[in-house]
Structures are given as C-alpha cells and as structure tokens.
C-alpha atoms as a PDB file:
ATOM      1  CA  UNK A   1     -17.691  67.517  46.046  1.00  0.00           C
ATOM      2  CA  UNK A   2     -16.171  66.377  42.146  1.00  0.00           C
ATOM      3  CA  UNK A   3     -15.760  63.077  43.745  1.00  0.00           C
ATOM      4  CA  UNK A   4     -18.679  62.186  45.124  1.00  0.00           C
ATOM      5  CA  UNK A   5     -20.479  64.064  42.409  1.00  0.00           C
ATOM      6  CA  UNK A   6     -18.753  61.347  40.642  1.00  0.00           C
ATOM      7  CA  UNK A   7     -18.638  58.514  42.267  1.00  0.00           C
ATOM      8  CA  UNK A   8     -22.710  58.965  42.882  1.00  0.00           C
ATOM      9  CA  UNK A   9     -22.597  58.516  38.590  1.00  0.00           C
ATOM     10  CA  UNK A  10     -20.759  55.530  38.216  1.00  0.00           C
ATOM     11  CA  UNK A  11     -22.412  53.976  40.844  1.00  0.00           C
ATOM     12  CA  UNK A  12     -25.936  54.849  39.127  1.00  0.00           C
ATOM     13  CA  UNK A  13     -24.740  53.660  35.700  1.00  0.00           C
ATOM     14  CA  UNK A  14     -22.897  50.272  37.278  1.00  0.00           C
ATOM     15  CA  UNK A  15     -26.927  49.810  38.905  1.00  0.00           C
ATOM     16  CA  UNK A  16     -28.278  50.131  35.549  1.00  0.00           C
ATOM     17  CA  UNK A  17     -25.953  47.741  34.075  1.00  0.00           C
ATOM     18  CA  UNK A  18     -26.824  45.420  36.543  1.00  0.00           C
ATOM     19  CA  UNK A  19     -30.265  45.405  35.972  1.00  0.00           C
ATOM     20  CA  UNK A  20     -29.768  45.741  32.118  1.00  0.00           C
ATOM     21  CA  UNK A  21     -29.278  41.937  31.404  1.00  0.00           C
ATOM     22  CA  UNK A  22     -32.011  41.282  33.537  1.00  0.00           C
ATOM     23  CA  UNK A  23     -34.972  43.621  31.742  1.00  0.00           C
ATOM     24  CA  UNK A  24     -33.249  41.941  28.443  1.00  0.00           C
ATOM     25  CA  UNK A  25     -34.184  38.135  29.781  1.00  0.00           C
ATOM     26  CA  UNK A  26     -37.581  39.358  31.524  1.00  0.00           C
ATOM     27  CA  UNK A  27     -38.398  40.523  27.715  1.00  0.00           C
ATOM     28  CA  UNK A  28     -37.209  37.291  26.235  1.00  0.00           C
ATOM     29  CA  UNK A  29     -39.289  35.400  28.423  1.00  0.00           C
ATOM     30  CA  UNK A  30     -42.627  37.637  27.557  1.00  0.00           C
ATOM     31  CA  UNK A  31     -41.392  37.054  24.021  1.00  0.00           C
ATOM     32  CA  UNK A  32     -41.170  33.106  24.390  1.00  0.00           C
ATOM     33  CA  UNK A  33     -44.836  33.744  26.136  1.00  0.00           C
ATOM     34  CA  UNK A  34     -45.949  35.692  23.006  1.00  0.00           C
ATOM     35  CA  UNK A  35     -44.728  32.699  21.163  1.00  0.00           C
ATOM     36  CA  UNK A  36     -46.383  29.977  22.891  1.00  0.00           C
ATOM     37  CA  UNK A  37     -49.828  31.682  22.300  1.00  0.00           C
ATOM     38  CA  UNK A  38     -48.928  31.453  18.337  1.00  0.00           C
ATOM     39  CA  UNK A  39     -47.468  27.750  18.070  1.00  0.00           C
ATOM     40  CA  UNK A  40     -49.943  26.445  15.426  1.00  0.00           C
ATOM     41  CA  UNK A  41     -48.131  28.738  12.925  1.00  0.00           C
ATOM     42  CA  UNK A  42     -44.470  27.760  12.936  1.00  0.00           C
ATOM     43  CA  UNK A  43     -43.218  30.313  10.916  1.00  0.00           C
ATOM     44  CA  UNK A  44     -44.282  32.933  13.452  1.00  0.00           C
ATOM     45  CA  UNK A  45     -42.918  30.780  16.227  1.00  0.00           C
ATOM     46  CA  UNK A  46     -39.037  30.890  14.111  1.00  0.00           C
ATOM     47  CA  UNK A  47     -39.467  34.608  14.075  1.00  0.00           C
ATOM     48  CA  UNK A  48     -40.752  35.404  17.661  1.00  0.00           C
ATOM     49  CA  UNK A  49     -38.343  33.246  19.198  1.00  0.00           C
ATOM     50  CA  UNK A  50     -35.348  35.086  17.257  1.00  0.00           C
ATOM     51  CA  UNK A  51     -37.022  38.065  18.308  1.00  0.00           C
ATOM     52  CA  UNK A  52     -37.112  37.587  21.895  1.00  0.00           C
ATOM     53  CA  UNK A  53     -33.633  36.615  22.101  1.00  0.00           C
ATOM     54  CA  UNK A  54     -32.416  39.840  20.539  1.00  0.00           C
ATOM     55  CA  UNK A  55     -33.652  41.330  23.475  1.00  0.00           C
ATOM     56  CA  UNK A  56     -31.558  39.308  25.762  1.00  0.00           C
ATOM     57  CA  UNK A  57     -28.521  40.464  23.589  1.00  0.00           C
ATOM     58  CA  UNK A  58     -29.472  44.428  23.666  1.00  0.00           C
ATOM     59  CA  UNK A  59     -29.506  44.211  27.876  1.00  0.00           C
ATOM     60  CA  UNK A  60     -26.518  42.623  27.720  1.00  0.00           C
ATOM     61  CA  UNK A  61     -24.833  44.781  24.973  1.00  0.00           C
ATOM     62  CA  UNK A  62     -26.119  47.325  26.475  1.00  0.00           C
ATOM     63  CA  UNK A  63     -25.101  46.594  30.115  1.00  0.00           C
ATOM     64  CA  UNK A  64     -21.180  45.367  28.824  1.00  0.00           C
ATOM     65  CA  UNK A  65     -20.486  47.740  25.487  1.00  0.00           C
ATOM     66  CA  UNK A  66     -21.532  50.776  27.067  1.00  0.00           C
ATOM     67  CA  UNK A  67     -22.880  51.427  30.908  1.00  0.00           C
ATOM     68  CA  UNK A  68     -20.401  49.607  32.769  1.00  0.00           C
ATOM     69  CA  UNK A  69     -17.141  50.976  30.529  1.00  0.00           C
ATOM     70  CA  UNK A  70     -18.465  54.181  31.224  1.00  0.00           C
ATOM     71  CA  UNK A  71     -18.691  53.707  34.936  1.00  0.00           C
ATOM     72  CA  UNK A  72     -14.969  52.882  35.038  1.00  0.00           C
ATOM     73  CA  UNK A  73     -14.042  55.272  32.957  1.00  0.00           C
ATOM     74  CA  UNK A  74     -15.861  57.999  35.513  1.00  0.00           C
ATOM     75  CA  UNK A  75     -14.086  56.426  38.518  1.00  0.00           C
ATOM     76  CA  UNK A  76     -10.733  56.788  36.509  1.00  0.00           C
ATOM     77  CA  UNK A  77     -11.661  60.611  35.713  1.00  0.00           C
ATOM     78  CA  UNK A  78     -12.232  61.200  39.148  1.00  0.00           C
ATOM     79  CA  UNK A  79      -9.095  58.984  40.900  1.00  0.00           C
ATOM     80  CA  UNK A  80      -7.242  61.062  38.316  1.00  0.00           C
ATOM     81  CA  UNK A  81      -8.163  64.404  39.475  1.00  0.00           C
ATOM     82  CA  UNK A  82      -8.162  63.936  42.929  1.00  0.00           C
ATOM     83  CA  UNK A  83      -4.611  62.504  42.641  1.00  0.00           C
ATOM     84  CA  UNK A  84      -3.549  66.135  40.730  1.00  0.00           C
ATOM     85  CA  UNK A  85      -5.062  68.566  42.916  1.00  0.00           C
ATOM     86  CA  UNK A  86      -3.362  66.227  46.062  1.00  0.00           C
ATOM     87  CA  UNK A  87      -0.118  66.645  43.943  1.00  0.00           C
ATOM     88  CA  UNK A  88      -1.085  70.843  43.691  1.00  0.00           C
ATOM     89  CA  UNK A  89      -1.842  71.147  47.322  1.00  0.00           C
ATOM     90  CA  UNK A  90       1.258  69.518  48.139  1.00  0.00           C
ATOM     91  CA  UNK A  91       3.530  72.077  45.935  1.00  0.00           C
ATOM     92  CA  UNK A  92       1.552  75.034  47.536  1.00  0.00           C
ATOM     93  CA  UNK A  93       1.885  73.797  50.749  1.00  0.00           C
ATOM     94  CA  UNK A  94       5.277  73.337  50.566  1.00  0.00           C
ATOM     95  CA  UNK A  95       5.705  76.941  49.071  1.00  0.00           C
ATOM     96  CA  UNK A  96       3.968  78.224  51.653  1.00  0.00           C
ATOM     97  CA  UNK A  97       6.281  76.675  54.344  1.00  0.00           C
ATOM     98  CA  UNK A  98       9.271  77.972  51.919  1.00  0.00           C
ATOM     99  CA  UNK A  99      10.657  74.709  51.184  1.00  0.00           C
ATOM    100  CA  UNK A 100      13.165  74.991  48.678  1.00  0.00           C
ATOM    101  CA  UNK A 101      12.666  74.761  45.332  1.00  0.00           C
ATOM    102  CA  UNK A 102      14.754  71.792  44.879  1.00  0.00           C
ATOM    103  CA  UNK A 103      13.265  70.373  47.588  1.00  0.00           C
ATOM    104  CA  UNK A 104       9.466  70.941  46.095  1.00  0.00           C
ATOM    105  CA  UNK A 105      10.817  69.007  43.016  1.00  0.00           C
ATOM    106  CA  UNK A 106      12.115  66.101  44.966  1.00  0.00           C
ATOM    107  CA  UNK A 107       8.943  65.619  47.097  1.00  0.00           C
ATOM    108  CA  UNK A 108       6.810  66.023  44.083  1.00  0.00           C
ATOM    109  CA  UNK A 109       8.986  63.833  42.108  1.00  0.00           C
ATOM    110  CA  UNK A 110       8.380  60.816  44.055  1.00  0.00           C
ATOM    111  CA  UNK A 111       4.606  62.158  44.646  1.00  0.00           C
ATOM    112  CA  UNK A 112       4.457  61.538  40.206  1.00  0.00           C
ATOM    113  CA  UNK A 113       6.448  58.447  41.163  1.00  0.00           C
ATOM    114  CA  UNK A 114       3.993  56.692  43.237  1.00  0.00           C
ATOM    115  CA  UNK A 115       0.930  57.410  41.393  1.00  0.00           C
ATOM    116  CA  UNK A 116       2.182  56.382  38.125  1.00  0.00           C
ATOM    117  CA  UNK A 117       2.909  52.798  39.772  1.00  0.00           C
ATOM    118  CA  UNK A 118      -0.286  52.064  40.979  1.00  0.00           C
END
C-alpha cells in the first residue's frame, strides 16, 4: 500500500516536471507575442524579451532543481523501506520456523549484503 502510495507521487511529480519546461516556453512565446505588439518602443521590447525568457528558466528550474529530485528521492524512500520490512519478514519467518540464531544472522547477513551492492 506504502509503495504504491508512493510510487503514484513520484510518478505525479516526474508528470509535472515534464510538463514544467513546457508551460515555461508556452509563456515565453506569449511573452515574445506581447513583445511584437510593442516593437516601435525598443526599450520595452529589451525588457519584455528578458522577461519572457525568465519564464523559460523558472519551468525549467523548476522542473530540474526541485520536482524531478524529489521524485527520486520518493522512489529511494520507498525501495528503501520495502527492502527493510523484506529483511524483517525474513528474520520473523525464520524465527518462526526456529532457525537458529546463528543461522538468522548468516541469512540476514548476506540479505544486508546484497542490498547494499545494488
């Protein structure tokens, strides 16, 4: 339930920082319009223009510094805790089938083992 609780976040925020660069150049382009209606004045033009390209910079700042980052870092939180309560089940199972202690160790040893290679 965690996971897919999740997993259904990351992939929401990874969608919005998708489409994040893309509302950024859709509002430089109605900027660059905005400008084209005011071309006789050219100071205008030198401001509207630097204007709609900050736009372009905050969908993709927006989309790279933040959204996407914390998509991974949701994916990680959840691979993480789905790897400790497998490790957890796998102790209590084994206590349950009284498996020796040293043996519990072993297996959960190498459980630790594996996970902290990949």
């Amino acid at each position: 339930m965690t996971e897919r609780q999740g997993e259904a976040d990351a992939k929401t925020l990874e969608v919005a920082g998708g489409v994040a660069p893309t509302i950024g150049i859709i509002g430089t382009v109605v900027g660059l319009i905005d400008v084209l209606r005011q071309f006789s004045n050219l100071q205008s033009v030198g401001y509207g223009i630097g204007t709609a390209f900050v736009s372009t910079i905050y969908g993709l700042a927006l989309a790279n510094l933040l959204l996407l980052p914390v998509a991974h870092r949701i994916r990680a939180q959840v691979a993480e805790n789905f790897e400790r309560q497998e490790l957890i089940m796998e102790g209590v199972l084994a206590i349950v089938d009284s498996v020796h202690p040293a043996l519990i160790r072993m297996r959960l040893e190498c459980f630790l083992r594996t996970s902290n290679e990949s």
